[in-house]
PDB file of N, CA and C in Angstrom:
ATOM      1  N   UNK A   1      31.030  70.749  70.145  1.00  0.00           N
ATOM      2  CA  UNK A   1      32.190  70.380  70.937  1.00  0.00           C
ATOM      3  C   UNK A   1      31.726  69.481  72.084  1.00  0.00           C
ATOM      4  N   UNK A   2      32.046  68.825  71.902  1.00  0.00           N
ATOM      5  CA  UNK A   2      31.998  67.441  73.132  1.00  0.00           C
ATOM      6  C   UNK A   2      32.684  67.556  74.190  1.00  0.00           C
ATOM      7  N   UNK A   3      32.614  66.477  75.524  1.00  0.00           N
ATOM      8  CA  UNK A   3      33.261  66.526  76.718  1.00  0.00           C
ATOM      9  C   UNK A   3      34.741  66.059  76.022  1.00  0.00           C
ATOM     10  N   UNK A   4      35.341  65.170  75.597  1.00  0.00           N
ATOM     11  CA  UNK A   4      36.748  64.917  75.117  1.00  0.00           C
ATOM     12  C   UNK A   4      37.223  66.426  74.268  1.00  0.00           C
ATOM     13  N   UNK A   5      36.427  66.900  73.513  1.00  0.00           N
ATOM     14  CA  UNK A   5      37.382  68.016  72.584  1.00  0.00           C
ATOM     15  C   UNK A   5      37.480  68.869  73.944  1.00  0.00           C
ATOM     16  N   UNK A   6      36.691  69.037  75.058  1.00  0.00           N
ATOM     17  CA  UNK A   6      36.940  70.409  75.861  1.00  0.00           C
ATOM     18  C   UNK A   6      37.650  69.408  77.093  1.00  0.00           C
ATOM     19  N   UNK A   7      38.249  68.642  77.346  1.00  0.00           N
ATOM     20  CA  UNK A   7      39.160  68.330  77.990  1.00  0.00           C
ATOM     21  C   UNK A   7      40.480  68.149  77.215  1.00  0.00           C
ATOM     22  N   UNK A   8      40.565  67.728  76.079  1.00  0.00           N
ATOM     23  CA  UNK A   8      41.742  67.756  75.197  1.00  0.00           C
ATOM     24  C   UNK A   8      42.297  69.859  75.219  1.00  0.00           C
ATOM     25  N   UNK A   9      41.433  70.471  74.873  1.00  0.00           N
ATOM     26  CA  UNK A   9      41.787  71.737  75.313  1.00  0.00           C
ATOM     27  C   UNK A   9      42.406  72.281  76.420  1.00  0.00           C
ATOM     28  N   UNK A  10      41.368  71.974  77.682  1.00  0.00           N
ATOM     29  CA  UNK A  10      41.726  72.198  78.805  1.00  0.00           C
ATOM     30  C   UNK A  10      43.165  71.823  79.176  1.00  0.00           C
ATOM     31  N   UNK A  11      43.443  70.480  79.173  1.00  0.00           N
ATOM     32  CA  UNK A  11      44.970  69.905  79.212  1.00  0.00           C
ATOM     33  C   UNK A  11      45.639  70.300  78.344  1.00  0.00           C
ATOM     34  N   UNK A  12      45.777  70.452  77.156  1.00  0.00           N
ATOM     35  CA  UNK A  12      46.528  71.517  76.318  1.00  0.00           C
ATOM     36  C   UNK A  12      46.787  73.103  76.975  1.00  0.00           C
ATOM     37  N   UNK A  13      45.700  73.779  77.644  1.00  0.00           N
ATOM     38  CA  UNK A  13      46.429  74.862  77.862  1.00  0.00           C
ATOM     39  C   UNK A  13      46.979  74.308  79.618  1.00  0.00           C
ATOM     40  N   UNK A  14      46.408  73.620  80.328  1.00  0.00           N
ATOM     41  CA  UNK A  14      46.938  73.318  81.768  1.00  0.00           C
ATOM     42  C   UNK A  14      48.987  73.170  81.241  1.00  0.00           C
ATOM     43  N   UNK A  15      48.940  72.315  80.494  1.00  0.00           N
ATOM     44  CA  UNK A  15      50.388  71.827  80.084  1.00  0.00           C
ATOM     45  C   UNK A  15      51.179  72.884  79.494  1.00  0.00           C
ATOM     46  N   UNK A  16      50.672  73.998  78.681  1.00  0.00           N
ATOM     47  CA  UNK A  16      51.419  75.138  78.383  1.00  0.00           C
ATOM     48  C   UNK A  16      51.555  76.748  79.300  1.00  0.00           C
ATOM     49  N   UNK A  17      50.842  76.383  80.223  1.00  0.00           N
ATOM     50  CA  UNK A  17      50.765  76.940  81.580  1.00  0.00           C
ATOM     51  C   UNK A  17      51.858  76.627  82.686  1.00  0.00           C
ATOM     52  N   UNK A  18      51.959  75.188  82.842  1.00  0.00           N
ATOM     53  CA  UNK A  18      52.931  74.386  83.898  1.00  0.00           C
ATOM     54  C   UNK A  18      54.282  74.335  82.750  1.00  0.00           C
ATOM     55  N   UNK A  19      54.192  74.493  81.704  1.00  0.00           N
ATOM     56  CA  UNK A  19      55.899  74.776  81.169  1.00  0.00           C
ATOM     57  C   UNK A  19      56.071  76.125  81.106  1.00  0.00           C
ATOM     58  N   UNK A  20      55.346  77.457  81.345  1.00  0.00           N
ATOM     59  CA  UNK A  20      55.693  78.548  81.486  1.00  0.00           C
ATOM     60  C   UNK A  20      55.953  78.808  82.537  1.00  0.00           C
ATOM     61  N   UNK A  21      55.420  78.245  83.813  1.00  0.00           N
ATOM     62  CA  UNK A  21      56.219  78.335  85.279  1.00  0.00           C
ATOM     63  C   UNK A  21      57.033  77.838  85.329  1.00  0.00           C
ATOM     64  N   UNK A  22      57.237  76.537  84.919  1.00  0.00           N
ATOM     65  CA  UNK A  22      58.335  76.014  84.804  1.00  0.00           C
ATOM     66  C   UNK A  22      59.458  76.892  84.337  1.00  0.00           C
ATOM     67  N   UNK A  23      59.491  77.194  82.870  1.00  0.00           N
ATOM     68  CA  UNK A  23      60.813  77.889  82.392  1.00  0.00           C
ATOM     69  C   UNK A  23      61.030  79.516  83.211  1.00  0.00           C
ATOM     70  N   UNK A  24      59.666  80.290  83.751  1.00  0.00           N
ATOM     71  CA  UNK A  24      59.850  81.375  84.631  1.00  0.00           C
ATOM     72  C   UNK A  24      60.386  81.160  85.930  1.00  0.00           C
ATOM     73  N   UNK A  25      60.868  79.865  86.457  1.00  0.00           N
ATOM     74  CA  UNK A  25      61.304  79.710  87.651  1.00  0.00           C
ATOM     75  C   UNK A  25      62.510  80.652  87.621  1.00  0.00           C
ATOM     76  N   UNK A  26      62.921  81.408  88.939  1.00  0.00           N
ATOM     77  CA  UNK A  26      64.437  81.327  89.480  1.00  0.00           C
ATOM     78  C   UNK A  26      65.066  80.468  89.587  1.00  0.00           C
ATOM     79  N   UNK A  27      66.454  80.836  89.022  1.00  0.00           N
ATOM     80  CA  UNK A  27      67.686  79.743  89.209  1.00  0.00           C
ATOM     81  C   UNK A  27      68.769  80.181  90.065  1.00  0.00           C
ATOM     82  N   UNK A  28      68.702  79.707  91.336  1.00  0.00           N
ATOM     83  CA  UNK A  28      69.992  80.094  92.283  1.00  0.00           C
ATOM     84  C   UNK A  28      71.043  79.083  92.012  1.00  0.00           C
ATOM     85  N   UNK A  29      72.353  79.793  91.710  1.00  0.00           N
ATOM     86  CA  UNK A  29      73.650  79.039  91.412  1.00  0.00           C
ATOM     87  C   UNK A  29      74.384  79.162  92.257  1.00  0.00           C
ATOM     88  N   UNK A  30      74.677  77.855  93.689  1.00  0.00           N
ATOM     89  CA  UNK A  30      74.890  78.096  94.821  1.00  0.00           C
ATOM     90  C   UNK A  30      76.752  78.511  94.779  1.00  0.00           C
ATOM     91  N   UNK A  31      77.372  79.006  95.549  1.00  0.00           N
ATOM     92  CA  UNK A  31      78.534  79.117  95.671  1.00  0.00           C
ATOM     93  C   UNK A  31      79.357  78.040  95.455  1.00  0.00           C
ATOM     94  N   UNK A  32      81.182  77.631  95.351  1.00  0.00           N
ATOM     95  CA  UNK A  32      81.555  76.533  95.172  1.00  0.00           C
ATOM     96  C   UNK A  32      81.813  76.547  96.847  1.00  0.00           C
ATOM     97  N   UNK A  33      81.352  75.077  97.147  1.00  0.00           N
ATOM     98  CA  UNK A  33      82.008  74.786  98.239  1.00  0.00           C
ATOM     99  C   UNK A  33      83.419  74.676  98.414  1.00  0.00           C
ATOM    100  N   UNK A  34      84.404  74.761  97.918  1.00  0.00           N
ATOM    101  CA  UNK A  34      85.780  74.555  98.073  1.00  0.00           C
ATOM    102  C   UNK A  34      86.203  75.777  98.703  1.00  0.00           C
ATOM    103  N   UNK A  35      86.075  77.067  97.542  1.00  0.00           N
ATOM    104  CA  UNK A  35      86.615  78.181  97.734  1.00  0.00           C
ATOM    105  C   UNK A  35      85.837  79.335  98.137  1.00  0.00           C
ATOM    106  N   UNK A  36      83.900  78.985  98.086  1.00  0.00           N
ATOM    107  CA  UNK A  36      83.434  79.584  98.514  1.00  0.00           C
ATOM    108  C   UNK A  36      83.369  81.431  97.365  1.00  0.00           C
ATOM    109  N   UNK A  37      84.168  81.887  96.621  1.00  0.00           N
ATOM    110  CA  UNK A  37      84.176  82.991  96.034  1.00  0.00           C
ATOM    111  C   UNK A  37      83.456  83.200  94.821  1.00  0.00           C
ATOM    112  N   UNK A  38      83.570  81.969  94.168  1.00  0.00           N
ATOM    113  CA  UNK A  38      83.214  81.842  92.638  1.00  0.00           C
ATOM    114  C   UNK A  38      81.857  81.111  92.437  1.00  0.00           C
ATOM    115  N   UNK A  39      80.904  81.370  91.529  1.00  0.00           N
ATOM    116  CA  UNK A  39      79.368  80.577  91.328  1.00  0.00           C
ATOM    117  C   UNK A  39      79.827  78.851  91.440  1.00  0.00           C
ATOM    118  N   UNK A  40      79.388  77.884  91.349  1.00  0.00           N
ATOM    119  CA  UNK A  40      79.708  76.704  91.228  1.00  0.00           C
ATOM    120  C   UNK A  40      79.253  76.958  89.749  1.00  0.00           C
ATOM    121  N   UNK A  41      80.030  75.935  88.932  1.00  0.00           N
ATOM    122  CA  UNK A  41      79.694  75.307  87.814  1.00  0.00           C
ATOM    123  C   UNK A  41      78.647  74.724  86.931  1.00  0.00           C
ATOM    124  N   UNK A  42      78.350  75.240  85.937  1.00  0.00           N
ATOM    125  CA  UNK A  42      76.823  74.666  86.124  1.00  0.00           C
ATOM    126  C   UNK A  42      77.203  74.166  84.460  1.00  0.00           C
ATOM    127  N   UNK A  43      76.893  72.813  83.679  1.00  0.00           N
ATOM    128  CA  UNK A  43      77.363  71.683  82.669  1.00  0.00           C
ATOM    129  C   UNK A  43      76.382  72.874  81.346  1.00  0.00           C
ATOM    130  N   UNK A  44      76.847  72.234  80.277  1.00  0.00           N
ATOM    131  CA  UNK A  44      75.741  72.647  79.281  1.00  0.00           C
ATOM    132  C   UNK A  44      74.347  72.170  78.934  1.00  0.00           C
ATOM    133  N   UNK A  45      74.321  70.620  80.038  1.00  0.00           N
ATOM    134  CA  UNK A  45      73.097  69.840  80.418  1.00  0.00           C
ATOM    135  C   UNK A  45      72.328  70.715  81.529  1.00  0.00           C
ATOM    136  N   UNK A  46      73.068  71.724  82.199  1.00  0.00           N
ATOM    137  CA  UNK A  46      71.862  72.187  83.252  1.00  0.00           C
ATOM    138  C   UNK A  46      72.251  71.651  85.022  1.00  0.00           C
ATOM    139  N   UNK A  47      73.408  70.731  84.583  1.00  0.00           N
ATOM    140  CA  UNK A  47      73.542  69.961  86.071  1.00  0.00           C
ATOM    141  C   UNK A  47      74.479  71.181  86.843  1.00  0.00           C
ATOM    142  N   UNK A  48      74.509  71.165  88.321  1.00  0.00           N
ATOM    143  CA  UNK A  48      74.821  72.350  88.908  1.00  0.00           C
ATOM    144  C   UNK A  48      75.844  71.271  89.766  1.00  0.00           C
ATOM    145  N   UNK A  49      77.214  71.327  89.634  1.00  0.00           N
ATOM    146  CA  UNK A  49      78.585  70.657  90.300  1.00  0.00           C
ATOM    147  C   UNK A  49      78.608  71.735  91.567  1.00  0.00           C
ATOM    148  N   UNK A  50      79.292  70.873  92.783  1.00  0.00           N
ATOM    149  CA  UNK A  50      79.607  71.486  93.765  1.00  0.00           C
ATOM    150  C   UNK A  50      80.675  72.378  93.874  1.00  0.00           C
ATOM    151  N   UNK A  51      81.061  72.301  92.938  1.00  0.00           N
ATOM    152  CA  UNK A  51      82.712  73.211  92.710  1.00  0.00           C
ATOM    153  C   UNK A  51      82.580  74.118  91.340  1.00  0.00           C
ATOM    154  N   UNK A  52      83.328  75.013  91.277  1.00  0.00           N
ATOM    155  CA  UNK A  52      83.495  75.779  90.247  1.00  0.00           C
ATOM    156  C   UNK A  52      84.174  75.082  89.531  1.00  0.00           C
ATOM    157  N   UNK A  53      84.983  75.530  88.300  1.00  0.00           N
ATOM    158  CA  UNK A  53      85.526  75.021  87.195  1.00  0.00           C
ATOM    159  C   UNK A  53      86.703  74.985  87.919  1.00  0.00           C
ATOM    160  N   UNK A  54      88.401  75.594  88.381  1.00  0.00           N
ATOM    161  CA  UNK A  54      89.031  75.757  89.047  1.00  0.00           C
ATOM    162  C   UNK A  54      89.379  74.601  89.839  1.00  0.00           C
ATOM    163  N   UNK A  55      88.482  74.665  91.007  1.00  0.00           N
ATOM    164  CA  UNK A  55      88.363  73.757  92.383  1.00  0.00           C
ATOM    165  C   UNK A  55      87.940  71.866  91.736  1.00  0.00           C
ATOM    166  N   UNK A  56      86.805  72.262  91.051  1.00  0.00           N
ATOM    167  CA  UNK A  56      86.663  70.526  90.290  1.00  0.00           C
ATOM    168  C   UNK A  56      87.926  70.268  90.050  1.00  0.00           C
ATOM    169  N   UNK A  57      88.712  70.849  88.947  1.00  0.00           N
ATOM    170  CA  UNK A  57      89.570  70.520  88.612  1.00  0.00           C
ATOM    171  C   UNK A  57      90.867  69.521  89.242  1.00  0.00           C
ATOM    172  N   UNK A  58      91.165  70.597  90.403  1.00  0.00           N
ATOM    173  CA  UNK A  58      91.750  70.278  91.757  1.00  0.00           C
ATOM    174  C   UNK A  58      91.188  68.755  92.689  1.00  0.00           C
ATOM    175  N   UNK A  59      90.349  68.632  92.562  1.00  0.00           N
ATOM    176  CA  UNK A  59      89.036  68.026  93.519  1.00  0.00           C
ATOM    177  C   UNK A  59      89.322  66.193  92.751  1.00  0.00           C
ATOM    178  N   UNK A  60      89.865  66.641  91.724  1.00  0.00           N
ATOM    179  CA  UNK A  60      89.166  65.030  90.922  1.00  0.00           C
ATOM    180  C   UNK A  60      90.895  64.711  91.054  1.00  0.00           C
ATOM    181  N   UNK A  61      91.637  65.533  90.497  1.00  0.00           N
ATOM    182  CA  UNK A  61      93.298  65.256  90.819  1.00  0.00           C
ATOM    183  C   UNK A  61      93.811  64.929  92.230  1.00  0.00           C
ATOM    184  N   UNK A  62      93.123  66.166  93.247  1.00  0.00           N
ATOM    185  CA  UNK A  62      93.361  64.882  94.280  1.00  0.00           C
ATOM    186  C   UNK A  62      92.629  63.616  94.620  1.00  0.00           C
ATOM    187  N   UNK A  63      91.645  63.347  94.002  1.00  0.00           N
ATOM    188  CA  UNK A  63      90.750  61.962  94.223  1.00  0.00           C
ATOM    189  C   UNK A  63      91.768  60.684  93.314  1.00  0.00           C
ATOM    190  N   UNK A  64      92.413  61.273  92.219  1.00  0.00           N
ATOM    191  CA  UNK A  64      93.028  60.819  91.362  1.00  0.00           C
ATOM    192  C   UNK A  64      94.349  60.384  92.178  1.00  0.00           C
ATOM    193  N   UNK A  65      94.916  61.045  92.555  1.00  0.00           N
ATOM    194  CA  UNK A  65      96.066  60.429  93.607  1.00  0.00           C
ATOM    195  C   UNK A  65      95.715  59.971  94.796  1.00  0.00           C
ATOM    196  N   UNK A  66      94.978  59.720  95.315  1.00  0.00           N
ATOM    197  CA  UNK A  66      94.590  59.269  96.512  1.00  0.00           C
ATOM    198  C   UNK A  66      94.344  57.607  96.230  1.00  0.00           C
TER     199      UNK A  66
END
């Protein structure tokens, strides 16, 4: 085993190490700012909206008439 096969290793497990912290992180799902009661919204992409489902709703209709 050579210096490349034991760095090709090394970075192989460094990289399956940093995606297991990665996916073990905590996920805080901040409140909606509108109403404050309900989690905010969070997409099936992962993106976390400032509003719950409810309040967006509200939020874009009045942007929509305005």
């Amino acid at each position: 085993m050579d210096d490349l096969d034991r760095a090709e290793v090394i970075e192989s497990l460094e990289r399956e190490a940093a995606l297991r912290r990665h996916a073990a992180r905590p996920r805080v799902v901040p409140d909606c700012e509108s109403c404050g009661e309900v989690p905010a919204h969070v997409t099936s992409a992962g993106v976390t909206w400032r509003f719950c489902a409810d309040c967006a709703a509200e939020h874009l209709a009045m942007r929509k008439a305005a």
